[in-house]
C-alpha atoms as a PDB file:
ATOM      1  CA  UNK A   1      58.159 -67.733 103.646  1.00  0.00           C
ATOM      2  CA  UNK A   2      59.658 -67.943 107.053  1.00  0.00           C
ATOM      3  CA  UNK A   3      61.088 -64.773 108.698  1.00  0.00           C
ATOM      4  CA  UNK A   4      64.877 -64.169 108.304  1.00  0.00           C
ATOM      5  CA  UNK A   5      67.126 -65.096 111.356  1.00  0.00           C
ATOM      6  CA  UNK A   6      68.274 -62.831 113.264  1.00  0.00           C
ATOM      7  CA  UNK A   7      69.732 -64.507 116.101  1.00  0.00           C
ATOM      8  CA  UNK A   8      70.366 -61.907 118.923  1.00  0.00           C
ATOM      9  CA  UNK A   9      69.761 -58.987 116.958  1.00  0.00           C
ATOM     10  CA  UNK A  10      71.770 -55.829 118.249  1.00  0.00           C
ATOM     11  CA  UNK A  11      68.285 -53.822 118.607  1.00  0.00           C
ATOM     12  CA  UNK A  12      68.394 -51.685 121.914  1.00  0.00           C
ATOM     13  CA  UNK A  13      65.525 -51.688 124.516  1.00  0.00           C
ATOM     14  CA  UNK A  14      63.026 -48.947 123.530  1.00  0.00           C
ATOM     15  CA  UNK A  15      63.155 -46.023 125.683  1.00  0.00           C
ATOM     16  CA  UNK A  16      61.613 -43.833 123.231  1.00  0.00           C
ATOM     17  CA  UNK A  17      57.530 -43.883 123.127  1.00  0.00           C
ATOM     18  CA  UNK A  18      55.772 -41.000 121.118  1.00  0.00           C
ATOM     19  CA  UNK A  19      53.856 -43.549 119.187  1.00  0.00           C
ATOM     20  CA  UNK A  20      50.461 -41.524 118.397  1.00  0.00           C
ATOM     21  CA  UNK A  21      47.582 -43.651 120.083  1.00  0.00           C
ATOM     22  CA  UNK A  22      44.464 -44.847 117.905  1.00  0.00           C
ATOM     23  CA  UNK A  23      42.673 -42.889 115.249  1.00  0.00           C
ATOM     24  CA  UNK A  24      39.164 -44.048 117.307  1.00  0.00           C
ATOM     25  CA  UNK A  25      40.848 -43.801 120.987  1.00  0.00           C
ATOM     26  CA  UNK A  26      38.708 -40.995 122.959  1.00  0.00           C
ATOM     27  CA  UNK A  27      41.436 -40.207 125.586  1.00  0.00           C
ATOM     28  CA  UNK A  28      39.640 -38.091 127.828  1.00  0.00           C
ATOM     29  CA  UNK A  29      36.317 -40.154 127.860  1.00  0.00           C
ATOM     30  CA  UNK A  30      36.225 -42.727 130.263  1.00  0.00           C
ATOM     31  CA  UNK A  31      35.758 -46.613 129.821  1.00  0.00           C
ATOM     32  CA  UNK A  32      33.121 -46.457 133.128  1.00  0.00           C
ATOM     33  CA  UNK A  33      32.495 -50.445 132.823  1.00  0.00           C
ATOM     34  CA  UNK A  34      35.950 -51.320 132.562  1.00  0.00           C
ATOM     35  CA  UNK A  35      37.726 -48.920 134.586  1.00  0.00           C
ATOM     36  CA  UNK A  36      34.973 -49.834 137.814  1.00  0.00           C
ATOM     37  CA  UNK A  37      35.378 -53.249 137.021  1.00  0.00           C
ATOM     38  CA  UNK A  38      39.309 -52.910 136.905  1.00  0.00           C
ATOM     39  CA  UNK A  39      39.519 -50.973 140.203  1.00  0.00           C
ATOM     40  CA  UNK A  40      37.063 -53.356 141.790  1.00  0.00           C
ATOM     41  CA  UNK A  41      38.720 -56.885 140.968  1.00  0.00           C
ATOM     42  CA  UNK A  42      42.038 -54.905 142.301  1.00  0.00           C
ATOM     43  CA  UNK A  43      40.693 -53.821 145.497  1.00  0.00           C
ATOM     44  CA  UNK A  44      39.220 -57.080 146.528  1.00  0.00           C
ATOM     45  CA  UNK A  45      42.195 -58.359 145.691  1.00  0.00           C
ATOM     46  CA  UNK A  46      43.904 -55.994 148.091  1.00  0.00           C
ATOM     47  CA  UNK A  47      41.965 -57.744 151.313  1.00  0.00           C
ATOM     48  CA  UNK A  48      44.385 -60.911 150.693  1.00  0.00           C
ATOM     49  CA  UNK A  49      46.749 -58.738 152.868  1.00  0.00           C
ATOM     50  CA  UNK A  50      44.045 -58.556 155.442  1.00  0.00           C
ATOM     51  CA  UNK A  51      45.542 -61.410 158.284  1.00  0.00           C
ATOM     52  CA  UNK A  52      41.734 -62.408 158.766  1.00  0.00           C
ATOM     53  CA  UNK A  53      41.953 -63.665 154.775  1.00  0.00           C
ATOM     54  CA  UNK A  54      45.128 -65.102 154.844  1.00  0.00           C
ATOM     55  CA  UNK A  55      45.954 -68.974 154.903  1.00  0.00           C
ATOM     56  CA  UNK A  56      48.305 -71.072 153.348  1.00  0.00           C
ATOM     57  CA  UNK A  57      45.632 -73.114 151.659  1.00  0.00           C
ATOM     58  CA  UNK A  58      44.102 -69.753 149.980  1.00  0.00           C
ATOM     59  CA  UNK A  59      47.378 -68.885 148.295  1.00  0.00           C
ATOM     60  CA  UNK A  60      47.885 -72.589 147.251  1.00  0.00           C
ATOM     61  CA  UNK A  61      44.807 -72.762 145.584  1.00  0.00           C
ATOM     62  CA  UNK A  62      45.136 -68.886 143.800  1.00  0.00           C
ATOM     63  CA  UNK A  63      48.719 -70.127 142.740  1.00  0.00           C
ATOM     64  CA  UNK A  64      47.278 -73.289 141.550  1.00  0.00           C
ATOM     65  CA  UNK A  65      44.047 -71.219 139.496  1.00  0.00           C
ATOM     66  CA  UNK A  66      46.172 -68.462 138.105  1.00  0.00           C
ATOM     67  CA  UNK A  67      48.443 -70.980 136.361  1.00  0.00           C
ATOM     68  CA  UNK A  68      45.318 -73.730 134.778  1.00  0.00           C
ATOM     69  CA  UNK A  69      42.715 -70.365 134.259  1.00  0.00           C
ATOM     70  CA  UNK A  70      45.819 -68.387 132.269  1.00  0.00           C
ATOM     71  CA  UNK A  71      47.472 -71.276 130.593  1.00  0.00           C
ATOM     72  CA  UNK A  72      44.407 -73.571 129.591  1.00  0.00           C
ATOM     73  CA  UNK A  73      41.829 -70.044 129.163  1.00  0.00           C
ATOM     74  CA  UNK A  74      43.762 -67.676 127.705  1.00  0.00           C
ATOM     75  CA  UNK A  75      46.966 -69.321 126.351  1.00  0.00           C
ATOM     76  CA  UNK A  76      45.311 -72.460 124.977  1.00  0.00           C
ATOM     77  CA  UNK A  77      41.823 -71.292 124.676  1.00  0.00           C
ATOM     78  CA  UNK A  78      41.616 -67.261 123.665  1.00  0.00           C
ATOM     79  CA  UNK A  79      45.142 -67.339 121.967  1.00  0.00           C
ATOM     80  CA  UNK A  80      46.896 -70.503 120.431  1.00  0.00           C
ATOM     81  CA  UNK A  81      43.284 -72.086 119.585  1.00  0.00           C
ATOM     82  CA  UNK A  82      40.359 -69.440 118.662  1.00  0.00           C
ATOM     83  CA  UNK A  83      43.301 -66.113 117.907  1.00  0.00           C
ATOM     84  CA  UNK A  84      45.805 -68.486 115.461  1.00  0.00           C
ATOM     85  CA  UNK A  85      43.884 -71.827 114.644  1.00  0.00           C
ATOM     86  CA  UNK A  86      47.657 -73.307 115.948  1.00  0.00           C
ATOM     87  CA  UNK A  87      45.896 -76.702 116.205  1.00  0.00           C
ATOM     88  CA  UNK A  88      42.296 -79.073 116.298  1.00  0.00           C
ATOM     89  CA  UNK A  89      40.336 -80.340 118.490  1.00  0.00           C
ATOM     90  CA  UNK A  90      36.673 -81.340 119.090  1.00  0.00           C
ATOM     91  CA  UNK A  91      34.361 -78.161 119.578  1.00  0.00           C
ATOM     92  CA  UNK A  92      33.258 -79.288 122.981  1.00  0.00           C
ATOM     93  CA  UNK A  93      36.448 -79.142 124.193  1.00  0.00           C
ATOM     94  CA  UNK A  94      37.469 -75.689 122.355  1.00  0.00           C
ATOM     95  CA  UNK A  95      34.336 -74.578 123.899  1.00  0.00           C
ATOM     96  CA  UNK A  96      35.258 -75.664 127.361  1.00  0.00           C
ATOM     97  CA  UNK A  97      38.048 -73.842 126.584  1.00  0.00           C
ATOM     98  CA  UNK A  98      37.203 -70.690 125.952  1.00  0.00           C
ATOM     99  CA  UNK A  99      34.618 -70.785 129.582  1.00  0.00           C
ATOM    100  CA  UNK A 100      37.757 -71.515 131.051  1.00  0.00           C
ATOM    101  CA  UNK A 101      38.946 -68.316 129.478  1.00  0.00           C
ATOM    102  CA  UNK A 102      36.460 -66.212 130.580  1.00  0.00           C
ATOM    103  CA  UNK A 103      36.370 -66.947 133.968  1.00  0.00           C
ATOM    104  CA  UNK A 104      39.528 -64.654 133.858  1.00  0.00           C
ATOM    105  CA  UNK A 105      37.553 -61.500 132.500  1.00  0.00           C
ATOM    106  CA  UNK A 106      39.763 -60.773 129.442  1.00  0.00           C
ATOM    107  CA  UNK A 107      36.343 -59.673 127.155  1.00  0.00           C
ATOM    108  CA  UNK A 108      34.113 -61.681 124.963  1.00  0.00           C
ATOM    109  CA  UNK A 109      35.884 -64.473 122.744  1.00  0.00           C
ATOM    110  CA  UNK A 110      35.213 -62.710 119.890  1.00  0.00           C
ATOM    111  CA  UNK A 111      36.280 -59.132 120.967  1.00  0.00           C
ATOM    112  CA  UNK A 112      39.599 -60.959 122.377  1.00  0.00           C
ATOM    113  CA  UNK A 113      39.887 -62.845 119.168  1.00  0.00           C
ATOM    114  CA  UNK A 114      39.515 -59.430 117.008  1.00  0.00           C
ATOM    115  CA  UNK A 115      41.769 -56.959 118.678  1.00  0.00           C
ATOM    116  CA  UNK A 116      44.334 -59.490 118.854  1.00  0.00           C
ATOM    117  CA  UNK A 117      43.795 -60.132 115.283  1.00  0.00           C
ATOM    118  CA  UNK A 118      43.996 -56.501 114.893  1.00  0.00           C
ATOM    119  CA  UNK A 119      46.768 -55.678 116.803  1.00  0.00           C
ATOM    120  CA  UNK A 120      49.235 -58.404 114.971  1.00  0.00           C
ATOM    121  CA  UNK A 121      48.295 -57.030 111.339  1.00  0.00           C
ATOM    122  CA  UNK A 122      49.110 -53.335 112.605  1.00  0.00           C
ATOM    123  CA  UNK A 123      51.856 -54.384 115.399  1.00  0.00           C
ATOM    124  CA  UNK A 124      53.514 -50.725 117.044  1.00  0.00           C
ATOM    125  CA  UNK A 125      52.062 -48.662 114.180  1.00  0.00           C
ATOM    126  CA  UNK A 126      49.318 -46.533 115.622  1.00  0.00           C
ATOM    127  CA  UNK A 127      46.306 -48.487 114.428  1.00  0.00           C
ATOM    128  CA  UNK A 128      47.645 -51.361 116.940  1.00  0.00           C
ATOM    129  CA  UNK A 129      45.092 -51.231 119.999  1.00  0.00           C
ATOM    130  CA  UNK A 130      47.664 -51.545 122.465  1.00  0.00           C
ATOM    131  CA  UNK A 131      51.541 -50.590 121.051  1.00  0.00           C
ATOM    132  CA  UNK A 132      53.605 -49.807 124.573  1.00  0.00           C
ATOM    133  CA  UNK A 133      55.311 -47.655 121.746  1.00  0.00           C
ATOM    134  CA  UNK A 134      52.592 -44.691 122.980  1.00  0.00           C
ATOM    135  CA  UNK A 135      53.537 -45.528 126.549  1.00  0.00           C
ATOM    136  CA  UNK A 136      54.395 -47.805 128.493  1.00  0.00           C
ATOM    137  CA  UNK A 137      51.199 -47.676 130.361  1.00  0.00           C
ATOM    138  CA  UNK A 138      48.987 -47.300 127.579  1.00  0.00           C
ATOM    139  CA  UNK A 139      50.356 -50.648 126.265  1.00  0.00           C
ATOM    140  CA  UNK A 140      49.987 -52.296 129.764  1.00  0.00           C
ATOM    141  CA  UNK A 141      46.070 -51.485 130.644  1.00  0.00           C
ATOM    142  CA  UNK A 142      45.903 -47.370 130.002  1.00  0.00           C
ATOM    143  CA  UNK A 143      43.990 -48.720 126.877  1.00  0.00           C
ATOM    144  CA  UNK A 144      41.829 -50.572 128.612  1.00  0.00           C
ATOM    145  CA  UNK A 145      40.152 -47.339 130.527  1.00  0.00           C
ATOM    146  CA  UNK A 146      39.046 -45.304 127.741  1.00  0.00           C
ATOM    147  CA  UNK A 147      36.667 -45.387 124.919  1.00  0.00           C
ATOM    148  CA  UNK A 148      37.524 -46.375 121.702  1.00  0.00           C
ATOM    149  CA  UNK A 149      34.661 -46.959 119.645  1.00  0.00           C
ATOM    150  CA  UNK A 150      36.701 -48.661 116.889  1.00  0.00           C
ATOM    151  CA  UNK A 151      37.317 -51.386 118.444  1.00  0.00           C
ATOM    152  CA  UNK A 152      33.474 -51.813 118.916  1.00  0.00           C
ATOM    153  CA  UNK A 153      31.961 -51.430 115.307  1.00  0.00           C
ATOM    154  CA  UNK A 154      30.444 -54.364 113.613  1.00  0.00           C
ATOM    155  CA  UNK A 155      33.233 -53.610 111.039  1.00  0.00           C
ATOM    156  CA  UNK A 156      36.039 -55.017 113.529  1.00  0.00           C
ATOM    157  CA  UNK A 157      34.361 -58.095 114.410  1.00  0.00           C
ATOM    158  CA  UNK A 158      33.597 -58.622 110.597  1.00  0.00           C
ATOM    159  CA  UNK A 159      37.184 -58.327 109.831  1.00  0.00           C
ATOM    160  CA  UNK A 160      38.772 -59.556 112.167  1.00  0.00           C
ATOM    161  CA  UNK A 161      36.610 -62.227 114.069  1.00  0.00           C
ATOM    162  CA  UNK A 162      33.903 -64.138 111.084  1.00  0.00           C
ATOM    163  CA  UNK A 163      35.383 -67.025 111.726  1.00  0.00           C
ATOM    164  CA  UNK A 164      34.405 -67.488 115.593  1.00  0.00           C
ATOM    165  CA  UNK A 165      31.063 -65.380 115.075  1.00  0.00           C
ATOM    166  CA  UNK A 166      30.104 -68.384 112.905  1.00  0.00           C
ATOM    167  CA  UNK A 167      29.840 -70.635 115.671  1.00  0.00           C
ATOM    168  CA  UNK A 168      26.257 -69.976 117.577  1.00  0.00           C
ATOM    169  CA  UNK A 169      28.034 -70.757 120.865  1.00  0.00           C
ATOM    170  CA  UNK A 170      30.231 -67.663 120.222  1.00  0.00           C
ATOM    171  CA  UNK A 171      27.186 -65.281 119.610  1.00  0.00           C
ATOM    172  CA  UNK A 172      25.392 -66.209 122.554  1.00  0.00           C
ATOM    173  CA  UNK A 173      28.568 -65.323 124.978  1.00  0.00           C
ATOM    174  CA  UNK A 174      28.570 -61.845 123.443  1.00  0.00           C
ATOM    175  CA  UNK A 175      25.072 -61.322 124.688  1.00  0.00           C
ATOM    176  CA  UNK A 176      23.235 -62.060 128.209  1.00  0.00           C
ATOM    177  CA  UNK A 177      25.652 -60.900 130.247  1.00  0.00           C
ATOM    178  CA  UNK A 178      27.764 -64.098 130.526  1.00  0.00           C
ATOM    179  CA  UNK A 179      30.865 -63.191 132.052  1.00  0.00           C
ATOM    180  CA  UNK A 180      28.817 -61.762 135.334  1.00  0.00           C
ATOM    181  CA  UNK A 181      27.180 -65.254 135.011  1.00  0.00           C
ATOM    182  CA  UNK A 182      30.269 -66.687 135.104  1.00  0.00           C
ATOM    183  CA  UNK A 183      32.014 -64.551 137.675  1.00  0.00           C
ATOM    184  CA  UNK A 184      28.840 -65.075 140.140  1.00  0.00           C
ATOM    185  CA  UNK A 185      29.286 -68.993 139.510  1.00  0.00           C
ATOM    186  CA  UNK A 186      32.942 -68.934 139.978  1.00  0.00           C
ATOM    187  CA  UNK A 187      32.381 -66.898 143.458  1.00  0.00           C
ATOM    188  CA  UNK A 188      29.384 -69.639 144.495  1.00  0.00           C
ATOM    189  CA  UNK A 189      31.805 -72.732 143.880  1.00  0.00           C
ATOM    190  CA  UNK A 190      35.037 -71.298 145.433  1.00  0.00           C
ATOM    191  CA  UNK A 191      32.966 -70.190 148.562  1.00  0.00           C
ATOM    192  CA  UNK A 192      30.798 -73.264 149.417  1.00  0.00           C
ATOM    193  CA  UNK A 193      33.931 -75.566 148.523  1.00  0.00           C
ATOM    194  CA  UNK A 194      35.741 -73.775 151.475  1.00  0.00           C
ATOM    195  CA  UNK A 195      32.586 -74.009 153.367  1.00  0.00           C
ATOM    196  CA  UNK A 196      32.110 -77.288 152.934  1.00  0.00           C
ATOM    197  CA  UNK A 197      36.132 -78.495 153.423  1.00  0.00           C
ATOM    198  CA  UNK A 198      36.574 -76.399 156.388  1.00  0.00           C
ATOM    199  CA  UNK A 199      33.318 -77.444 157.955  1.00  0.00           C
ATOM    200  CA  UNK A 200      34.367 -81.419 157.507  1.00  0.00           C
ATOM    201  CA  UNK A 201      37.762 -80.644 158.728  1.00  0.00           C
ATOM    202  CA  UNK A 202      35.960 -79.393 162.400  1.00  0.00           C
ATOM    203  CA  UNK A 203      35.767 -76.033 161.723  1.00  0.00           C
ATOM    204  CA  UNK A 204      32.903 -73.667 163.305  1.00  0.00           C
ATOM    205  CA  UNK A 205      30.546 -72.192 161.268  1.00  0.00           C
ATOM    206  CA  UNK A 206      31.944 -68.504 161.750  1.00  0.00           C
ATOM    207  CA  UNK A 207      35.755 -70.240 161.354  1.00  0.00           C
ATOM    208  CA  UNK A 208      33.790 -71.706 157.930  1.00  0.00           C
ATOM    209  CA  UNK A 209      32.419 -68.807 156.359  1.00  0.00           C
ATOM    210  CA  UNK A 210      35.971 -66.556 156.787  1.00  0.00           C
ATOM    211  CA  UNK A 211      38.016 -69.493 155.015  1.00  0.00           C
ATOM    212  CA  UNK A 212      35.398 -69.666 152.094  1.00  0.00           C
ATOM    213  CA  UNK A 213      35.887 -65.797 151.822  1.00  0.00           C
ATOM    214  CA  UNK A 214      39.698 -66.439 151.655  1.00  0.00           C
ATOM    215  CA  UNK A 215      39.523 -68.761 149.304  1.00  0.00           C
ATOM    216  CA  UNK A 216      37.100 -66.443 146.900  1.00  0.00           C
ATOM    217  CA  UNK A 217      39.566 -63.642 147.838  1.00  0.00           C
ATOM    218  CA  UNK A 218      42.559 -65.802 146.614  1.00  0.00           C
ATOM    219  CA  UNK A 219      41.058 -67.845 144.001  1.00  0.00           C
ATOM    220  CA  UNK A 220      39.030 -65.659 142.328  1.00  0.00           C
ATOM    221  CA  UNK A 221      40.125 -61.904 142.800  1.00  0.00           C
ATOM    222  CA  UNK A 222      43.709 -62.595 143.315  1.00  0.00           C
ATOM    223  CA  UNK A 223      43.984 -64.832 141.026  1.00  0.00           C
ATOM    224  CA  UNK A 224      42.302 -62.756 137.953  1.00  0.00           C
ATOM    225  CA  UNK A 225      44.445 -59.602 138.874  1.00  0.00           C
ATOM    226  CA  UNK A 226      47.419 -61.977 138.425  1.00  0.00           C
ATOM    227  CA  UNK A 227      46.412 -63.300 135.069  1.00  0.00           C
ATOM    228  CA  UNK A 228      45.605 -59.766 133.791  1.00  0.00           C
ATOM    229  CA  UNK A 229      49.207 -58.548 134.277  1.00  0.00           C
ATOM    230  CA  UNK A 230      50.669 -61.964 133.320  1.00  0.00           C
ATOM    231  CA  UNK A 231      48.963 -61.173 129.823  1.00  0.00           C
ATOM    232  CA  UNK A 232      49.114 -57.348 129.730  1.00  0.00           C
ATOM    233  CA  UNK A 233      52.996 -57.352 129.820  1.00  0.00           C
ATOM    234  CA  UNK A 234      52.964 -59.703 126.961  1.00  0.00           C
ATOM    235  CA  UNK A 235      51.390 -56.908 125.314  1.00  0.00           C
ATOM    236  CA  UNK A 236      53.583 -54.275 127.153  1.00  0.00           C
ATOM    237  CA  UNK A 237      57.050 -55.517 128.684  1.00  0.00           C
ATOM    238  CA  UNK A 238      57.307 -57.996 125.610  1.00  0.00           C
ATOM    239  CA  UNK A 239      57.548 -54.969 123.223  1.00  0.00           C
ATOM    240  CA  UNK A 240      60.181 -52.828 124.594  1.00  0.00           C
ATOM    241  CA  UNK A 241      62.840 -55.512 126.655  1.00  0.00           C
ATOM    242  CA  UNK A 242      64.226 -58.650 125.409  1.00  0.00           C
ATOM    243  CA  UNK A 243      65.952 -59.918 122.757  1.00  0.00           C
ATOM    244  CA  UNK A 244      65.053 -60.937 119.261  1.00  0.00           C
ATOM    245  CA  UNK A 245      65.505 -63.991 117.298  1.00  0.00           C
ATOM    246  CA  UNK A 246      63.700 -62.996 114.425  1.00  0.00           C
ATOM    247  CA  UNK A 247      63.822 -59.960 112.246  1.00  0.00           C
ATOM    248  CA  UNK A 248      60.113 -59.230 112.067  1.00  0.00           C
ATOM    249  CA  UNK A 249      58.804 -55.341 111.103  1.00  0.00           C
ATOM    250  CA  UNK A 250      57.882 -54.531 115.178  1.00  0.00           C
ATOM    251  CA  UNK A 251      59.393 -54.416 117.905  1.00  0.00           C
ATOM    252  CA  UNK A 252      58.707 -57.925 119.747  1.00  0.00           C
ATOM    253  CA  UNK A 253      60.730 -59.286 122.322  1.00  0.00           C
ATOM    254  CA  UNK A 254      61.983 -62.928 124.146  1.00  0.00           C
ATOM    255  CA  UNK A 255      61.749 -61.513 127.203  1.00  0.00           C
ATOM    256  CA  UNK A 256      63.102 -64.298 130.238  1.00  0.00           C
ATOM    257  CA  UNK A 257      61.170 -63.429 133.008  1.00  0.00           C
ATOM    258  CA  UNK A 258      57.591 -63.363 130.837  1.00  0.00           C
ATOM    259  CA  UNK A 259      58.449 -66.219 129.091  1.00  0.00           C
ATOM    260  CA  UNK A 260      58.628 -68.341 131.835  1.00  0.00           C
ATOM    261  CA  UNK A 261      56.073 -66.441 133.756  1.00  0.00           C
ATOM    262  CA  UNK A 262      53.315 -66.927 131.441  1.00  0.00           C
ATOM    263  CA  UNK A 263      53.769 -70.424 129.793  1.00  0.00           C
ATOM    264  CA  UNK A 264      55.439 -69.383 127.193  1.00  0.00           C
ATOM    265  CA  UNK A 265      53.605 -66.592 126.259  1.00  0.00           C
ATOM    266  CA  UNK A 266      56.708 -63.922 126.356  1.00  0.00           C
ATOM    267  CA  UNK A 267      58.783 -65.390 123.729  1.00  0.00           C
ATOM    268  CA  UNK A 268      56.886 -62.481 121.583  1.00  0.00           C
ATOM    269  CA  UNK A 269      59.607 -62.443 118.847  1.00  0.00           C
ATOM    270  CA  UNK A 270      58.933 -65.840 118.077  1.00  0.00           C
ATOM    271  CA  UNK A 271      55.690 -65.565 117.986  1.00  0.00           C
ATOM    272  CA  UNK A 272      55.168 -62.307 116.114  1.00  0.00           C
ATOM    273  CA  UNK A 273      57.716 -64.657 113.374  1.00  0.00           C
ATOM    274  CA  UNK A 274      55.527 -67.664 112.807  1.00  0.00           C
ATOM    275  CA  UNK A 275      52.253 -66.453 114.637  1.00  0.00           C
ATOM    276  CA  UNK A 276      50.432 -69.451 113.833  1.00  0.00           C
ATOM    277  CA  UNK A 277      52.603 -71.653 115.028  1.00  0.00           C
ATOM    278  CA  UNK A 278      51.301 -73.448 118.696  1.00  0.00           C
ATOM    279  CA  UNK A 279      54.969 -73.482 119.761  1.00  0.00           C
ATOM    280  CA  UNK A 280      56.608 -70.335 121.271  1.00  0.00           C
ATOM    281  CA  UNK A 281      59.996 -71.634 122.399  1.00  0.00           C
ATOM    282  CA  UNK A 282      62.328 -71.717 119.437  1.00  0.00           C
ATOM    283  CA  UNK A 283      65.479 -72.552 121.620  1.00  0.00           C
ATOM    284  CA  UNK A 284      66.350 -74.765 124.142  1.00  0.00           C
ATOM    285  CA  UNK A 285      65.929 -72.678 127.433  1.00  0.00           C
ATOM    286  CA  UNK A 286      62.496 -70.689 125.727  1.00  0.00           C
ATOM    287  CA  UNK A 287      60.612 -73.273 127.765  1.00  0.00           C
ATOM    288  CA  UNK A 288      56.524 -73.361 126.526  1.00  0.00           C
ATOM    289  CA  UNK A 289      53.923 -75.115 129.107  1.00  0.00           C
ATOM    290  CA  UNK A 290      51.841 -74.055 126.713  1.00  0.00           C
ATOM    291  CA  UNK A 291      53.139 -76.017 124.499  1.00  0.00           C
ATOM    292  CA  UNK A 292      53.954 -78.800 126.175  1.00  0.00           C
ATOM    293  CA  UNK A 293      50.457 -79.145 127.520  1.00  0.00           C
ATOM    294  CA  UNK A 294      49.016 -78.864 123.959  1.00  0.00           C
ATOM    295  CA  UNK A 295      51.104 -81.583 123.227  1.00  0.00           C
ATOM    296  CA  UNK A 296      50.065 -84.047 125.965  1.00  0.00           C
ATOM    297  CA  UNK A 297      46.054 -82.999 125.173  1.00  0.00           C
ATOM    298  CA  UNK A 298      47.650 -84.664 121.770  1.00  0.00           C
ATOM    299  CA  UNK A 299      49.050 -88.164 123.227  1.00  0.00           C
ATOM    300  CA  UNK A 300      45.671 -88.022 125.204  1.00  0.00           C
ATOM    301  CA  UNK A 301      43.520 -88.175 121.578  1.00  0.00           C
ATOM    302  CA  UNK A 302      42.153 -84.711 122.264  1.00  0.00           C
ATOM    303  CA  UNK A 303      44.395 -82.411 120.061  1.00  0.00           C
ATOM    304  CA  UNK A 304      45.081 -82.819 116.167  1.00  0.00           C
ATOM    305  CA  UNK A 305      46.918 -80.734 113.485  1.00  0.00           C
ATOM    306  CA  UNK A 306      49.516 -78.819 115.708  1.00  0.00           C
ATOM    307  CA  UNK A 307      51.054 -76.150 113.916  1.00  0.00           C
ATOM    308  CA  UNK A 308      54.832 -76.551 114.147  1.00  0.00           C
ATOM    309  CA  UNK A 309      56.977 -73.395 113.371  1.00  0.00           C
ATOM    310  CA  UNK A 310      57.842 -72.995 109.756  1.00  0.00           C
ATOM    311  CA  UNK A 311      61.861 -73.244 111.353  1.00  0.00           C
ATOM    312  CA  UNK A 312      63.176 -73.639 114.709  1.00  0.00           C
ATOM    313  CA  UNK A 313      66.170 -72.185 115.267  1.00  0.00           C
ATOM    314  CA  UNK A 314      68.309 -74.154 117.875  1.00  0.00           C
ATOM    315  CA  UNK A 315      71.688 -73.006 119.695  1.00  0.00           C
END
């Protein structure tokens, strides 16, 4: 059955956290691997303020990145496609999908896939990896840092992530180290692509080699820090302000300035509603990129089987 309506419900923005974190959550043992790799993407991120790594043509193509890497890797790949099945499509283009997706460093497709999973079936009770109902940090990234070996046993994955763990493809990227492969390859063709364009444009060979590091600076580190918070506050903001279409049993949000922010990804109400549906936006200003690029991928022959919501509420 579809959720009831509940068309601007009068629910207050949380204040209130207290939400007891994780039964498996070690709170005073660090994530080392994370946390490192956290601080590190942040403070190469930080030398885009640096005026020797700042050009127009850097930010254009980090603006450019964040928006294809977190709407066609994470949105289309990690979430609408391998999280919710919310459509078909040939498995060499799912799996070019996901790459895309980890290029952002967001975990393993199948971890991703899992504690998703896991967080919608237990959504702000404390089982959920990630409620913002603990804090608002915790929700945000504070999970992130520390262990939890839950969220590491076979057990999860067997739950909550068969499915993609059938594929071979999907077992391989949980081994060998692939997302350092594909950070390292990602840092090769952003540098000699600004090495090469700013050589042909005239450019000296010292001139060269400080616009490719701007554009790895941009493109890569800037970039990934971006899409990290563009899909942590889903997780965080999208939980405690907004307002609520439907009357599901958590505390999900429409929240305006995610929803357009991440392709459509903050209309959480709606989501949380009908979660397998590939369309977010339920009314006529909860605009969906997402979506809408699904969509076209469909007109193109690429996409089949979209998963419409079960009822679209329109004002």
């Amino acid at each position: 059955m579809a959720p009831a309506i509940a068309l601007d419900i009068p629910l207050a923005d949380r204040t209130e956290t207290g939400l007891a974190l994780p039964d498996g959550v070690q709170p005073y043992r660090i994530d080392w691997l994370n946390t490192l790799t956290i601080a590190t993407f942040h403070a190469l991120a930080l030398l885009a303020l640096m005026p020797m790594f700042f050009n127009w043509t850097a930010v254009i193509v980090a603006v450019i990145a964040a928006r294809l890497f977190g709407l066609i890797g994470i949105n289309i790949g990690y979430h609408r496609l391998l999280t919710h099945r919310g459509f078909k499509c040939p498995k060499w283009l799912e799996h070019a999908f996901v790459v895309v997706a980890i290029c952002c460093a967001e975990d393993t497709p199948a971890r991703w896939v899992a504690i998703h999973r896991r967080h919608h079936e237990k959504s702000d009770e404390q089982p959920d990896p990630h409620s913002p109902l603990a804090s608002f940090f915790w929700g945000h990234m504070g999970w992130l840092l520390v262990k939890n070996p839950d969220l590491s046993r076979l057990g999860i994955y067997e739950r909550y992530a068969k499915d993609v763990l059938r594929d071979p493809f999907y077992v391989a990227l949980e081994r060998n180290l692939w997302q350092l492969k594909i950070l390292l390859i990602q840092i090769n063709v952003f540098f000699f692509a600004g090495l090469a364009g700013k050589l042909l444009w005239g450019g000296s060979w010292a001139e060269a080699v400080q616009f490719a590091l701007s554009i790895v600076i941009w493109a890569v580190f800037v970039r990934t820090v971006f899409v990290w918070h563009q899909t942590w506050a889903v997780n965080s903001v999208t939980h405690i302000w907004g307002y609520r279409n439907y009357a599901t049993d958590e505390d999900s949000r429409n929240n305006l300035f995610i929803g357009y922010l991440a392709h459509g990804e903050g209309w959480h109400n709606n989501h949380h509603a009908d979660q397998r549906s590939a369309r977010h936006g339920h009314r006529w200003w909860e605009f969906d990129t997402t979506y809408l690029t699904i969509r076209l991928l469909e007109k193109l022959g690429l996409v089949s089987d979209i998963v419409e919501p079960r009822h679209t509420t329109k004002r």
